[in-house]
Structure formats: structure tokens, C-alpha cells
PDB file of N, CA and C in Angstrom:
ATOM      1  N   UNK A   1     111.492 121.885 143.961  1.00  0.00           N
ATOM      2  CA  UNK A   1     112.937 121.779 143.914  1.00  0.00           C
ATOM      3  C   UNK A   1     113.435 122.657 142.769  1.00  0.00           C
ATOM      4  N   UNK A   2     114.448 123.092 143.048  1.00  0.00           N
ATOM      5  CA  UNK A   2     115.022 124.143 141.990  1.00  0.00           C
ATOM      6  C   UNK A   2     115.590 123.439 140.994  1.00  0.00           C
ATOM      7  N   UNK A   3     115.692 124.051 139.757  1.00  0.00           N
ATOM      8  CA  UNK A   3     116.615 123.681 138.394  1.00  0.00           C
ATOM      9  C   UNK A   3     117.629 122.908 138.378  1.00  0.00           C
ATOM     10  N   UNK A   4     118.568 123.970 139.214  1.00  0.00           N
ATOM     11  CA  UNK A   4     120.141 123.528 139.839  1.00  0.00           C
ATOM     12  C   UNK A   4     120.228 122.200 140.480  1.00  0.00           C
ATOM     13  N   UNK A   5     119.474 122.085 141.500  1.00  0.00           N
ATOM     14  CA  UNK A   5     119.204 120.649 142.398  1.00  0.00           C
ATOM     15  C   UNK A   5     118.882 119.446 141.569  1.00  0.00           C
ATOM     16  N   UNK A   6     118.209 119.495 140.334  1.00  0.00           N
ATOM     17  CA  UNK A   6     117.262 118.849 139.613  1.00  0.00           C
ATOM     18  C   UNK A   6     118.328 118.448 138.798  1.00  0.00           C
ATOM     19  N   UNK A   7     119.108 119.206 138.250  1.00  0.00           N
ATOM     20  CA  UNK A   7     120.111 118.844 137.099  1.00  0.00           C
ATOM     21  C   UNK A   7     121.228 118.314 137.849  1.00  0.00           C
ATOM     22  N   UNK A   8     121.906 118.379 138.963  1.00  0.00           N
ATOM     23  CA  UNK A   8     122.759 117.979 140.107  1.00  0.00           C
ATOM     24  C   UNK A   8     122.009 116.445 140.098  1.00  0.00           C
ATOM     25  N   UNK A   9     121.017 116.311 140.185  1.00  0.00           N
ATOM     26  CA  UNK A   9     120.704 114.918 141.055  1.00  0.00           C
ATOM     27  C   UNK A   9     120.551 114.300 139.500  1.00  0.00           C
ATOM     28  N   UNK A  10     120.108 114.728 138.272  1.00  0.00           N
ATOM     29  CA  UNK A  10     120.039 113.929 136.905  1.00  0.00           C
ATOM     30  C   UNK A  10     121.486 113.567 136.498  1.00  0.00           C
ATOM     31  N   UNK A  11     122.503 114.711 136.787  1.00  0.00           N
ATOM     32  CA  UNK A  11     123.924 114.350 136.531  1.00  0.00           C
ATOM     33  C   UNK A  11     124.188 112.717 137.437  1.00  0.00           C
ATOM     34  N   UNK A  12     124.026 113.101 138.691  1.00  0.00           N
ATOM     35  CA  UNK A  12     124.684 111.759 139.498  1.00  0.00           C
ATOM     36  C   UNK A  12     124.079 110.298 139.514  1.00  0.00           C
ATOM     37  N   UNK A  13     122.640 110.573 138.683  1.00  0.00           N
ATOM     38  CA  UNK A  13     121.914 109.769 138.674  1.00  0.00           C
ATOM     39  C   UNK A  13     122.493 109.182 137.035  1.00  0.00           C
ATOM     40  N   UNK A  14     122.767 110.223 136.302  1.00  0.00           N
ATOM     41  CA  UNK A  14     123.647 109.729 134.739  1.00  0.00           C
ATOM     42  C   UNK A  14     124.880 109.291 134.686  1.00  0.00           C
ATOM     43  N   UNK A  15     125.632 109.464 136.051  1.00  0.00           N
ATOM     44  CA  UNK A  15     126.912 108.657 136.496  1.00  0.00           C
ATOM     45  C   UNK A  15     126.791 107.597 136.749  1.00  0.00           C
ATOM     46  N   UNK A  16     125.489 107.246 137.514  1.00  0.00           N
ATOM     47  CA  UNK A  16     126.083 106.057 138.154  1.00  0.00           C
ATOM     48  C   UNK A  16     125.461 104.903 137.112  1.00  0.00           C
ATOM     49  N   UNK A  17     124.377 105.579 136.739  1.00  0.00           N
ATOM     50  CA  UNK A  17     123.706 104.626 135.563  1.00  0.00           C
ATOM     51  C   UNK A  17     125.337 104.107 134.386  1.00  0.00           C
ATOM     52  N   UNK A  18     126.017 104.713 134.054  1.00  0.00           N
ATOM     53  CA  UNK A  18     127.132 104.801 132.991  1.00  0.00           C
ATOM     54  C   UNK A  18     128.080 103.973 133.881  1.00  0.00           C
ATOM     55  N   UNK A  19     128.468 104.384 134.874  1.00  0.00           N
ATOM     56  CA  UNK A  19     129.183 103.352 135.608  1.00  0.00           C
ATOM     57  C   UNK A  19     128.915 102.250 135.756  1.00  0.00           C
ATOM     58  N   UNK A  20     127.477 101.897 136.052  1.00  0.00           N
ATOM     59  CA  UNK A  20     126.648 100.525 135.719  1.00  0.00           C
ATOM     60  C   UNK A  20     127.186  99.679 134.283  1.00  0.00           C
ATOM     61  N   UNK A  21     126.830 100.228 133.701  1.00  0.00           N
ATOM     62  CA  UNK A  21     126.971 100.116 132.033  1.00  0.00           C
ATOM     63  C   UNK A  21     128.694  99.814 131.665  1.00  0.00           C
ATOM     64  N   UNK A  22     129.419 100.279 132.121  1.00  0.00           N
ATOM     65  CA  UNK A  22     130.697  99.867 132.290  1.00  0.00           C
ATOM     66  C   UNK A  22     130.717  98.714 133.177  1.00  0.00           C
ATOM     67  N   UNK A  23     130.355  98.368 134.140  1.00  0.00           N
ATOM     68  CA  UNK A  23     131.210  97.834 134.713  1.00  0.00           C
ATOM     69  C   UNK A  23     130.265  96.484 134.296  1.00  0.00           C
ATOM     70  N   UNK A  24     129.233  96.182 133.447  1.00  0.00           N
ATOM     71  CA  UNK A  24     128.615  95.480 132.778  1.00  0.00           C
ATOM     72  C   UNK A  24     129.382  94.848 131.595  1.00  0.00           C
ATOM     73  N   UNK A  25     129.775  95.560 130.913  1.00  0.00           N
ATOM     74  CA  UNK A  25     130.829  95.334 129.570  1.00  0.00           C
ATOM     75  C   UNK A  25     131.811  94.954 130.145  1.00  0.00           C
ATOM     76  N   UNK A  26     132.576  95.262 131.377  1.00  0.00           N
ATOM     77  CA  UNK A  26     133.770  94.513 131.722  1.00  0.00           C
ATOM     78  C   UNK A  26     133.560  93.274 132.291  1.00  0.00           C
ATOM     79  N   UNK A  27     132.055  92.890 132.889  1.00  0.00           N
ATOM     80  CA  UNK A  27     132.287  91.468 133.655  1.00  0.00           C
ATOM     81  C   UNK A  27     132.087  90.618 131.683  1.00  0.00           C
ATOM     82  N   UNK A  28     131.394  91.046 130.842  1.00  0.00           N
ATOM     83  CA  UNK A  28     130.885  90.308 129.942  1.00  0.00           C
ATOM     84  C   UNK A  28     132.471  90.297 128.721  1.00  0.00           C
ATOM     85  N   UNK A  29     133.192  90.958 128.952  1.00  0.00           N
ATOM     86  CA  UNK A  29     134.653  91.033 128.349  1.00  0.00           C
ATOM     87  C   UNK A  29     135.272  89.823 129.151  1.00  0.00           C
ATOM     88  N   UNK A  30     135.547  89.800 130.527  1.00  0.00           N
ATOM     89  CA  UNK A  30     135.945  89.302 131.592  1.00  0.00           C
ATOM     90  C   UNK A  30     135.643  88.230 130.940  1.00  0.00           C
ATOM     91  N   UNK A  31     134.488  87.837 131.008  1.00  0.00           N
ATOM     92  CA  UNK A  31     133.234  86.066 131.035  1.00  0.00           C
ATOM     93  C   UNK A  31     134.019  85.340 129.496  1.00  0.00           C
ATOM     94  N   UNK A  32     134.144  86.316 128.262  1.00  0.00           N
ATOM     95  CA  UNK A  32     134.223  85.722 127.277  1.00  0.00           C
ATOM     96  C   UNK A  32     135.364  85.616 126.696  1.00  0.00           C
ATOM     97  N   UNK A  33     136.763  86.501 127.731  1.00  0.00           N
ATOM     98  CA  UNK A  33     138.250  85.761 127.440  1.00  0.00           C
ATOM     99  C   UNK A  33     137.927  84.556 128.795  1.00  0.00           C
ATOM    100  N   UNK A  34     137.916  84.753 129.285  1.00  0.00           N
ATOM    101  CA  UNK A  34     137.849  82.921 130.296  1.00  0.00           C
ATOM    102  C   UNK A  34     137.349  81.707 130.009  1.00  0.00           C
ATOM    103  N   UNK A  35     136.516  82.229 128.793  1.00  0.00           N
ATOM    104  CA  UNK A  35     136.462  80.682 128.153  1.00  0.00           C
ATOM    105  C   UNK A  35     137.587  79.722 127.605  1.00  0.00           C
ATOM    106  N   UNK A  36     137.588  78.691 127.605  1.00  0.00           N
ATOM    107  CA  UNK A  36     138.736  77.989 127.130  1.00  0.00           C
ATOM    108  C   UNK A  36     138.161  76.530 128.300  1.00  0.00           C
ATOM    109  N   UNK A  37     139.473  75.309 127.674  1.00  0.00           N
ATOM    110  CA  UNK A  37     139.749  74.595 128.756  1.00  0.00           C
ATOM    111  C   UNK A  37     140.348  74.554 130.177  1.00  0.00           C
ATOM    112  N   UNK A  38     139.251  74.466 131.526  1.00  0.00           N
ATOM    113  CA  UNK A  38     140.398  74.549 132.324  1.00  0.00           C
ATOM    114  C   UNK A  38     140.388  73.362 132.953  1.00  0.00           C
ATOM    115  N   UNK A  39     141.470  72.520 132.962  1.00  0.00           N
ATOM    116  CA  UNK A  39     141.846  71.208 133.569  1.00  0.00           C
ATOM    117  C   UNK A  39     141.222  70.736 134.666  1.00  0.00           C
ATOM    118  N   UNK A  40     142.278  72.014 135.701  1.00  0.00           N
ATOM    119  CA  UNK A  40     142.009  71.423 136.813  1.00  0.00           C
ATOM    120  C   UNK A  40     140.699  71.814 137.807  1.00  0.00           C
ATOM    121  N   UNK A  41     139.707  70.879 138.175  1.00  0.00           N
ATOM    122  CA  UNK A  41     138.665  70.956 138.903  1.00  0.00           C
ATOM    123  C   UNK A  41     138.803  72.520 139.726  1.00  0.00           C
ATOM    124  N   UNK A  42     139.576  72.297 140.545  1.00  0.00           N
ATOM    125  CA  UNK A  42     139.446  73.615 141.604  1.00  0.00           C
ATOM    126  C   UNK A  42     139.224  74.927 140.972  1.00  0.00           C
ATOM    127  N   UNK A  43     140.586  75.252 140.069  1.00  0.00           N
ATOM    128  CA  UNK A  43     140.252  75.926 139.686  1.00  0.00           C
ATOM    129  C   UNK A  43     138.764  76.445 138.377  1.00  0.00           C
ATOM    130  N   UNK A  44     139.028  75.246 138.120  1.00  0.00           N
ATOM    131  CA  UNK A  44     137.448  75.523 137.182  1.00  0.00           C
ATOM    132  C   UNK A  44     136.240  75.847 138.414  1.00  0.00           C
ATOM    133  N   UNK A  45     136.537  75.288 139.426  1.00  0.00           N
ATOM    134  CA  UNK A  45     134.870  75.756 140.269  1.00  0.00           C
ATOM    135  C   UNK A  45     135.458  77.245 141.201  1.00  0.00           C
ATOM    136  N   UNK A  46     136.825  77.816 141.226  1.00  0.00           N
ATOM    137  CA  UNK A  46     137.044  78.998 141.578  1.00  0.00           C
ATOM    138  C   UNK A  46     136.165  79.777 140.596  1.00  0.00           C
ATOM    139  N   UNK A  47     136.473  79.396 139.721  1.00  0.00           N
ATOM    140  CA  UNK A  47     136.169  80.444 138.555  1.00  0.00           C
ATOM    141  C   UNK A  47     134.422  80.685 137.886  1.00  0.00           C
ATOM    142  N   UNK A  48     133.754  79.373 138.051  1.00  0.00           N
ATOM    143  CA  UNK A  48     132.353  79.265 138.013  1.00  0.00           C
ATOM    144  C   UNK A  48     131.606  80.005 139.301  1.00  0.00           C
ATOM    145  N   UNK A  49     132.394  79.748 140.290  1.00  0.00           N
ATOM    146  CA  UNK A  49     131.559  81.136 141.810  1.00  0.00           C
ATOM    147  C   UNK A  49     132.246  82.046 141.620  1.00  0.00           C
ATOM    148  N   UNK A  50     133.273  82.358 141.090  1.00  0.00           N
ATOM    149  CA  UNK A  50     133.477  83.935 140.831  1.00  0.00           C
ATOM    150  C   UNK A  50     132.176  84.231 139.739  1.00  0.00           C
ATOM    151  N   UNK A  51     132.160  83.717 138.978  1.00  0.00           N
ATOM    152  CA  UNK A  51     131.178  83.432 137.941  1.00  0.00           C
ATOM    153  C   UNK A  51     129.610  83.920 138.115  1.00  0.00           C
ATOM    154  N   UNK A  52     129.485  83.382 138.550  1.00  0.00           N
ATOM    155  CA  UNK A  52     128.247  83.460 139.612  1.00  0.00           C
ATOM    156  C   UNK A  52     127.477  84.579 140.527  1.00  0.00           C
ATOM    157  N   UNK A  53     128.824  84.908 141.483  1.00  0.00           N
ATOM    158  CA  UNK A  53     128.665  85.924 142.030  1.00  0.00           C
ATOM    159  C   UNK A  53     128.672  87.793 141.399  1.00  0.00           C
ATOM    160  N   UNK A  54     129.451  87.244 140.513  1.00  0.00           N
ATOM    161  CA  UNK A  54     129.674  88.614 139.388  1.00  0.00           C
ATOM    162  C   UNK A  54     128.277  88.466 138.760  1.00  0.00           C
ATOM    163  N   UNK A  55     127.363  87.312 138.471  1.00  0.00           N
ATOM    164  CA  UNK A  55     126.220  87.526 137.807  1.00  0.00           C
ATOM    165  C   UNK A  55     125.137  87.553 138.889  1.00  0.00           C
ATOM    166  N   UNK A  56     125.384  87.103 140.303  1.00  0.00           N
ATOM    167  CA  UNK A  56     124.421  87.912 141.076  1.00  0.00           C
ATOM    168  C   UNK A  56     124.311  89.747 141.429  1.00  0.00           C
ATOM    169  N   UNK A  57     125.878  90.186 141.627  1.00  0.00           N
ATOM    170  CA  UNK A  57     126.158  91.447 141.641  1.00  0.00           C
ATOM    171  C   UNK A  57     125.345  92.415 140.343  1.00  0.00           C
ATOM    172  N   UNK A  58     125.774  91.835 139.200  1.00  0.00           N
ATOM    173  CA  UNK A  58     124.957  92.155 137.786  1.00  0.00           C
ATOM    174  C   UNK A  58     123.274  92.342 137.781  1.00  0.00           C
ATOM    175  N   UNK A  59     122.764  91.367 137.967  1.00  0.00           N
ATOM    176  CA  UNK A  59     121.497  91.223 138.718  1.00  0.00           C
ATOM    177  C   UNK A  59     120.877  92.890 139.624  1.00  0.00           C
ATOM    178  N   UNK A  60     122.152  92.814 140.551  1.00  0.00           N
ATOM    179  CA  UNK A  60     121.578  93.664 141.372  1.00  0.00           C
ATOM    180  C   UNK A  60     121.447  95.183 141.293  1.00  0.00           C
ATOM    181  N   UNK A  61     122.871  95.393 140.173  1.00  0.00           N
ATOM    182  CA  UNK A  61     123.089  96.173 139.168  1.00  0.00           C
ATOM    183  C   UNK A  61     121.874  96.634 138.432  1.00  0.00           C
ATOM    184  N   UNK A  62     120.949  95.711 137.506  1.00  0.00           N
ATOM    185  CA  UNK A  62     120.092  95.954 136.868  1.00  0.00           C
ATOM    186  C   UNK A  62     118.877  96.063 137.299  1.00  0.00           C
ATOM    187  N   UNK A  63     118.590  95.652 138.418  1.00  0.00           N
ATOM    188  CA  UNK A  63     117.385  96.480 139.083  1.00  0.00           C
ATOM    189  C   UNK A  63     117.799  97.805 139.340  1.00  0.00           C
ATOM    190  N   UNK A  64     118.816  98.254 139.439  1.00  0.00           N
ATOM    191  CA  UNK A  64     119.150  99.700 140.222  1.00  0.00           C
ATOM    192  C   UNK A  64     118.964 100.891 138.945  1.00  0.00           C
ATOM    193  N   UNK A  65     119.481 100.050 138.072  1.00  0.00           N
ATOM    194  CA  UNK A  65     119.495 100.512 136.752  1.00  0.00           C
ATOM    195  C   UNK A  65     117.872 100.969 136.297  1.00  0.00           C
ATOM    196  N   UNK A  66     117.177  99.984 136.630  1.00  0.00           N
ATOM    197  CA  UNK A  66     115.795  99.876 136.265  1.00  0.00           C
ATOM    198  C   UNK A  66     115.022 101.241 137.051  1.00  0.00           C
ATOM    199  N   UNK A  67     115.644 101.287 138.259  1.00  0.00           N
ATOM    200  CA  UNK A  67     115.540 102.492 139.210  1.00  0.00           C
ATOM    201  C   UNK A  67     115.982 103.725 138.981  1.00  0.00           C
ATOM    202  N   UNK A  68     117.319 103.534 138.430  1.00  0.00           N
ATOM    203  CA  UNK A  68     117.956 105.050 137.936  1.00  0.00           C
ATOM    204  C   UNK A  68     116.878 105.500 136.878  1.00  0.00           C
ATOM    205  N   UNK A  69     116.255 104.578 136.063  1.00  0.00           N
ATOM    206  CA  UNK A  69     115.626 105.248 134.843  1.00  0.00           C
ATOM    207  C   UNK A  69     114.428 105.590 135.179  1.00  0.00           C
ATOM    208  N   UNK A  70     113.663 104.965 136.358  1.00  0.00           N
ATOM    209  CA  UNK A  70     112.428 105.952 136.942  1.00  0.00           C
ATOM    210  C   UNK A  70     112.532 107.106 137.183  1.00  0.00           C
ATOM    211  N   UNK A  71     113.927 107.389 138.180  1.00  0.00           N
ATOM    212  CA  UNK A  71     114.262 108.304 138.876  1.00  0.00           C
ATOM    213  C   UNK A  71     114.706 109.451 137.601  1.00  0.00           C
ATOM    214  N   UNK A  72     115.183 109.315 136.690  1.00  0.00           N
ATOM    215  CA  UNK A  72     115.299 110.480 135.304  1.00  0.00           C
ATOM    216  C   UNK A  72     113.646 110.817 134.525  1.00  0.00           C
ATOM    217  N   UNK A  73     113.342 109.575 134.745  1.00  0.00           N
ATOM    218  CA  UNK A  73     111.331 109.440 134.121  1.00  0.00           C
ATOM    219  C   UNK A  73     110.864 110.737 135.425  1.00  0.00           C
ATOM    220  N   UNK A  74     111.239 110.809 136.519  1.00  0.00           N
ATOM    221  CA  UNK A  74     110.641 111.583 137.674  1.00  0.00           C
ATOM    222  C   UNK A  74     110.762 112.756 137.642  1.00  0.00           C
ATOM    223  N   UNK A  75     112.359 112.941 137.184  1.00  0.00           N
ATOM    224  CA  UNK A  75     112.399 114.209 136.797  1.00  0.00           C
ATOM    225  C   UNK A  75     112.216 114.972 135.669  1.00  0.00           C
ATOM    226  N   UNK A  76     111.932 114.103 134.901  1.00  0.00           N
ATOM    227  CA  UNK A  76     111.513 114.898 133.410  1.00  0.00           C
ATOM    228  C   UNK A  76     110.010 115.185 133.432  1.00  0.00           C
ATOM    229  N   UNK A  77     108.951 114.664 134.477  1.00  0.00           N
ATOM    230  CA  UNK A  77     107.925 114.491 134.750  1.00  0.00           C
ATOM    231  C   UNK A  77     107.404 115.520 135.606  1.00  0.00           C
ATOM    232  N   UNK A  78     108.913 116.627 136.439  1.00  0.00           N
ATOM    233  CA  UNK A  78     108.421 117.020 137.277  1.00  0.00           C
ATOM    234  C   UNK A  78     107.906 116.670 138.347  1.00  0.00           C
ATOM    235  N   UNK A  79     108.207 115.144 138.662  1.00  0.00           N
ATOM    236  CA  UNK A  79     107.870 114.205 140.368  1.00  0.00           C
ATOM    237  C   UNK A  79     108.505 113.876 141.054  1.00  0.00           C
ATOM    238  N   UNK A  80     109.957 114.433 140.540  1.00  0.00           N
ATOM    239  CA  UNK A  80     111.246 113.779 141.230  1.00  0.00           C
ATOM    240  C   UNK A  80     111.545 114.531 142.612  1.00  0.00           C
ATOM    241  N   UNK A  81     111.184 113.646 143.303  1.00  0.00           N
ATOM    242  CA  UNK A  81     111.565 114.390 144.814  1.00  0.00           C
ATOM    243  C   UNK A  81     110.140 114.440 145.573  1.00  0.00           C
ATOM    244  N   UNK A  82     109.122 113.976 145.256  1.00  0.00           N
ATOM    245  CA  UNK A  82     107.859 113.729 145.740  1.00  0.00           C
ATOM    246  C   UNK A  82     107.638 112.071 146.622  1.00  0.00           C
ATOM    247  N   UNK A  83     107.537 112.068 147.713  1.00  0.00           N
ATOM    248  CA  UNK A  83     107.492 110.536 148.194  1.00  0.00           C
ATOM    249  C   UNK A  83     105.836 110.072 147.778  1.00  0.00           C
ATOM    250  N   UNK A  84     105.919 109.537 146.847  1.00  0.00           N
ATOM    251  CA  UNK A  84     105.053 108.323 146.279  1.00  0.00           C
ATOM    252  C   UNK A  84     103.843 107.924 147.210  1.00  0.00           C
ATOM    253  N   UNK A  85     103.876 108.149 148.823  1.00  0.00           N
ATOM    254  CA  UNK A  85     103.502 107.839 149.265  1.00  0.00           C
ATOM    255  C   UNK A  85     102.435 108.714 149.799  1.00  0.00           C
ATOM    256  N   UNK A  86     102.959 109.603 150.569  1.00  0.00           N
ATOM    257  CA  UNK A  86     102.282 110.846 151.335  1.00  0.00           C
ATOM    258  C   UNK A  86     102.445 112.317 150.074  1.00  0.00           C
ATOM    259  N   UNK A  87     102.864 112.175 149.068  1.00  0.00           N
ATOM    260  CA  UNK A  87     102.837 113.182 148.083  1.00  0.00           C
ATOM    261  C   UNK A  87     103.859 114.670 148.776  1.00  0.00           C
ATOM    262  N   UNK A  88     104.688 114.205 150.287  1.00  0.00           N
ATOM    263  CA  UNK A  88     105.315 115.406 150.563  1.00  0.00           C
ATOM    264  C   UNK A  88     106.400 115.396 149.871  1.00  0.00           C
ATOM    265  N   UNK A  89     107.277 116.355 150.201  1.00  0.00           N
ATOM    266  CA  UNK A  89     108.923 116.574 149.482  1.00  0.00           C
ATOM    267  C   UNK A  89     109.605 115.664 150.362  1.00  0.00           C
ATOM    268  N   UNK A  90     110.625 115.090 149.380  1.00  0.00           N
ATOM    269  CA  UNK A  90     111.792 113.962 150.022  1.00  0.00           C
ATOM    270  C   UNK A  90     112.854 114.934 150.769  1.00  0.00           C
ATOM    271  N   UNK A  91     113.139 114.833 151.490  1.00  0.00           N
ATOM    272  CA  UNK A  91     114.305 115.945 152.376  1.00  0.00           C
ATOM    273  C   UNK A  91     115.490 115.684 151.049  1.00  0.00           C
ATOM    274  N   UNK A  92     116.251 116.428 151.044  1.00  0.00           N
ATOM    275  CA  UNK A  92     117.685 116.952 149.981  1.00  0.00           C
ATOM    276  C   UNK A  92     118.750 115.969 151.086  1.00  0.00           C
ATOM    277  N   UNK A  93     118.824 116.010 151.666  1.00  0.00           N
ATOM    278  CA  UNK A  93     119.858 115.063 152.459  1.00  0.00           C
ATOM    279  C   UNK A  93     119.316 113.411 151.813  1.00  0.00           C
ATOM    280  N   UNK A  94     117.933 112.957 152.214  1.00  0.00           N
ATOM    281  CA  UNK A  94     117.932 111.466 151.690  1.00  0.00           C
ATOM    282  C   UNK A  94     118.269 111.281 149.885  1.00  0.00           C
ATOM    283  N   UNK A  95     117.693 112.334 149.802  1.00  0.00           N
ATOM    284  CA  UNK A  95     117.820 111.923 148.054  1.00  0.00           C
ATOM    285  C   UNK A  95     119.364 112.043 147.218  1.00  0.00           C
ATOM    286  N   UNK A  96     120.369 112.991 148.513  1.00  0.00           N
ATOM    287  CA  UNK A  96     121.415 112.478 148.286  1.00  0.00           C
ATOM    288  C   UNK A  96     122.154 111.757 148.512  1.00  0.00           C
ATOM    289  N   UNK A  97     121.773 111.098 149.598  1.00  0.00           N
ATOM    290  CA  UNK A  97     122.411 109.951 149.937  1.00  0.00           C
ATOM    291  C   UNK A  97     121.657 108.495 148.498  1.00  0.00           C
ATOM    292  N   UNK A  98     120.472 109.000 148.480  1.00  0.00           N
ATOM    293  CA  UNK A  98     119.471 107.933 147.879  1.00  0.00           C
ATOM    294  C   UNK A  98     119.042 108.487 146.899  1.00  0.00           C
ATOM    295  N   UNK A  99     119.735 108.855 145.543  1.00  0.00           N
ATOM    296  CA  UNK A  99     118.644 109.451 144.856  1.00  0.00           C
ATOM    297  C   UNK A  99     117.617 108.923 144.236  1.00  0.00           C
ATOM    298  N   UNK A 100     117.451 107.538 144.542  1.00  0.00           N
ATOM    299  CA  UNK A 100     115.950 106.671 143.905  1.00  0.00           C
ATOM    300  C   UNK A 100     115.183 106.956 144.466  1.00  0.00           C
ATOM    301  N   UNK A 101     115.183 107.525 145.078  1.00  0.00           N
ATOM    302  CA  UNK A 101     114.291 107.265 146.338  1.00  0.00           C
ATOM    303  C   UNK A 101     113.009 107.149 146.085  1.00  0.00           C
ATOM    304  N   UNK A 102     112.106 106.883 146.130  1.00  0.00           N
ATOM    305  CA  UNK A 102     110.561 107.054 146.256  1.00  0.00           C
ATOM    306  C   UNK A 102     109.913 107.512 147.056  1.00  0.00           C
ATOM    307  N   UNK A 103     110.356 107.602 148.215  1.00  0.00           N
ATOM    308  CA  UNK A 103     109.690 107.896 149.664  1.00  0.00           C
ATOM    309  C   UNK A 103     110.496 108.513 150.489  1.00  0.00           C
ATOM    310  N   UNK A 104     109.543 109.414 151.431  1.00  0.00           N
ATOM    311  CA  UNK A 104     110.376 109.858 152.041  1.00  0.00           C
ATOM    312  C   UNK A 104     110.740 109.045 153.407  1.00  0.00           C
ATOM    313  N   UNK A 105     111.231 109.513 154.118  1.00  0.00           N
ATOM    314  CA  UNK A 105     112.438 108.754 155.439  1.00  0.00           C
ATOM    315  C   UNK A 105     111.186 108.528 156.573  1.00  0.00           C
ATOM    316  N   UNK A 106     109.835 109.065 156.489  1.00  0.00           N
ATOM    317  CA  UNK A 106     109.137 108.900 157.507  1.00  0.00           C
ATOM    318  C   UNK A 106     108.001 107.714 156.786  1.00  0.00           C
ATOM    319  N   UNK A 107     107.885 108.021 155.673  1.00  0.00           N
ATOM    320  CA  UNK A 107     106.792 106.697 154.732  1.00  0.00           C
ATOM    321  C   UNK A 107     107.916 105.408 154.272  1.00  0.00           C
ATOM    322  N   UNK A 108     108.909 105.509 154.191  1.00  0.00           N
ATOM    323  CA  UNK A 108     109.448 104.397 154.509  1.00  0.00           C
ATOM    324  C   UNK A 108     110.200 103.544 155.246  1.00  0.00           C
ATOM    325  N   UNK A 109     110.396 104.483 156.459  1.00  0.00           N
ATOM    326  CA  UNK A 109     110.435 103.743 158.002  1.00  0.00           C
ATOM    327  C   UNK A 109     109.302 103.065 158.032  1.00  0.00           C
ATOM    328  N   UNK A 110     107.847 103.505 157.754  1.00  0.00           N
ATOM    329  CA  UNK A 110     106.632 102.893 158.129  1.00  0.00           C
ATOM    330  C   UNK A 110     106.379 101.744 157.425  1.00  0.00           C
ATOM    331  N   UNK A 111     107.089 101.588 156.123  1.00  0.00           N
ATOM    332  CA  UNK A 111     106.665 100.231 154.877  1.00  0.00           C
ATOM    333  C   UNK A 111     107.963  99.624 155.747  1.00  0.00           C
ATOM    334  N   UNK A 112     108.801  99.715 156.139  1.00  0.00           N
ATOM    335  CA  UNK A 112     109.615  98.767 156.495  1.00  0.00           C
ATOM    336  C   UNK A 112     109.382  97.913 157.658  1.00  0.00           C
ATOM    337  N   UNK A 113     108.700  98.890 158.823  1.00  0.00           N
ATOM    338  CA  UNK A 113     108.269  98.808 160.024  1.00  0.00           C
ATOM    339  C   UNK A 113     107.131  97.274 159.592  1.00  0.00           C
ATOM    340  N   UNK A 114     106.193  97.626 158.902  1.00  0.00           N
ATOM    341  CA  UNK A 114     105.298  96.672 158.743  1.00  0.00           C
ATOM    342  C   UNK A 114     105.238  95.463 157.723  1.00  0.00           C
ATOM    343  N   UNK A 115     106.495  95.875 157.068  1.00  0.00           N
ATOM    344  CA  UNK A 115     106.863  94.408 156.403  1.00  0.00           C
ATOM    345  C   UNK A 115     108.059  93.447 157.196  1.00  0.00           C
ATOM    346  N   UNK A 116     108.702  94.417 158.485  1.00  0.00           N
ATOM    347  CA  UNK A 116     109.386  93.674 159.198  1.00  0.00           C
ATOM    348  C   UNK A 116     108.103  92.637 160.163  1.00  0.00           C
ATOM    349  N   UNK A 117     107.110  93.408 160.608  1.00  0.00           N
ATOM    350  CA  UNK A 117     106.221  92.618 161.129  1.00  0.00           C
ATOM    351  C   UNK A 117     105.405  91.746 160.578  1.00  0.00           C
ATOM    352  N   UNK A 118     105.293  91.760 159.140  1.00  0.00           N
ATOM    353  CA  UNK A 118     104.882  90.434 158.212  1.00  0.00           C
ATOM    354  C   UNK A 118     105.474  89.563 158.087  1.00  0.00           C
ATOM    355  N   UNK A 119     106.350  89.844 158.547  1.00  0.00           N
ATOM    356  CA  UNK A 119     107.511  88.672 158.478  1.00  0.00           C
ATOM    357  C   UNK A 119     107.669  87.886 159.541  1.00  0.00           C
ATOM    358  N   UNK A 120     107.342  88.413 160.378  1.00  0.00           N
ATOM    359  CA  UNK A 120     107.025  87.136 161.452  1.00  0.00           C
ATOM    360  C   UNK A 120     106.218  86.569 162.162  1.00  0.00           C
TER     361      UNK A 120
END
């Protein structure tokens, strides 16, 4: 993969990581003006599953996060864009749609294929 491509996919991969990171500080800004008394039941359990769900979203956030930073480890490594699996090149279309990617679109049709069939 070329320079250009490499620094393109570290940029969007340094966006979204930062966007992460923001929008982290705002649920934890959010969480710690809402403290106080709130009276009434309903709304106190509106506000505990908003609660909740903002800390499952967060959650899901920080695995991705955990992912963005492989995916910069990959390219500073010179592996970024290699599927993990079969050692070929990830096509430029998946890795922009996906830039975590690990695999390419034919080795992980196949892990999906056979963990859909473990499953039942």
C-alpha cells in the first residue's frame, strides 16, 4: 500500500479515535451535572436507562477504540492492510468502509460462516 493511502487511513482512523474521546467526556460531563435529587420515581428510572444505555454504547465505544489502536500499531508496523488470516492484501474498498479490519472479505465471510454454524 502506498504512503498516501497509509496516511489517509491513519488520519480517519485518528478521527474517529478523537471523536470517541469526545464523545466520552461528554457522556461523563453529562453523568456528573445529573447528579442531584430526583423525586420523582419515573423520572429517576428515565434517567438511570438513559444511564445505562449511554454506558453500554461507551462500552462499545471502547472496544473500537481498543481496535483503532491496533489498526495505527498495523500501520506503524507496516501490516496494516494484510488479512491476519491468509496474509493477502485487504481490498481498499473494505478497509474503507472498515478500517479495522483484520481480514479480508473472503477470510471473514469464512470465520463468520462457521461460527454461524457453531451456533447451532
Amino acid at each position: 500500500m502506498e504512503n498516501e493511502q497509509l496516511q489517509k487511513f491513519r488520519e480517519q482512523l485518528e478521527g474517529m479515535k478523537k471523536e470517541i474521546i469526545t464523545d466520552v467526556e461528554q457522556t461523563l460531563t453529562e453523568m456528573v451535572s445529573q447528579q442531584g435529587n430526583i423525586p420523582d420515581p419515573n423520572d429517576r428510572a428515565t434517567i438511570e436507562s438513559d444511564r445505562e444505555f449511554e454506558l453500554r454504547l461507551r462500552s462499545r465505544e471502547r472496544k473500537l477504540l481498543d481496535k483503532i489502536e491496533l489498526a495505527i500499531g498495523r500501520i506503524d508496523k507496516g501490516s496494516y492492510g494484510i488479512c491476519a488470516s491468509c496474509e493477502e492484501p485487504i481490498g481498499i474498498k473494505r478497509l474503507q468502509a472498515r478500517p479495522v479490519a483484520t481480514y479480508c472479505i473472503d477470510c471473514k465471510l469464512e470465520q463468520e460462516r462457521r461460527e454461524k454454524n457453531l451456533g447451532k
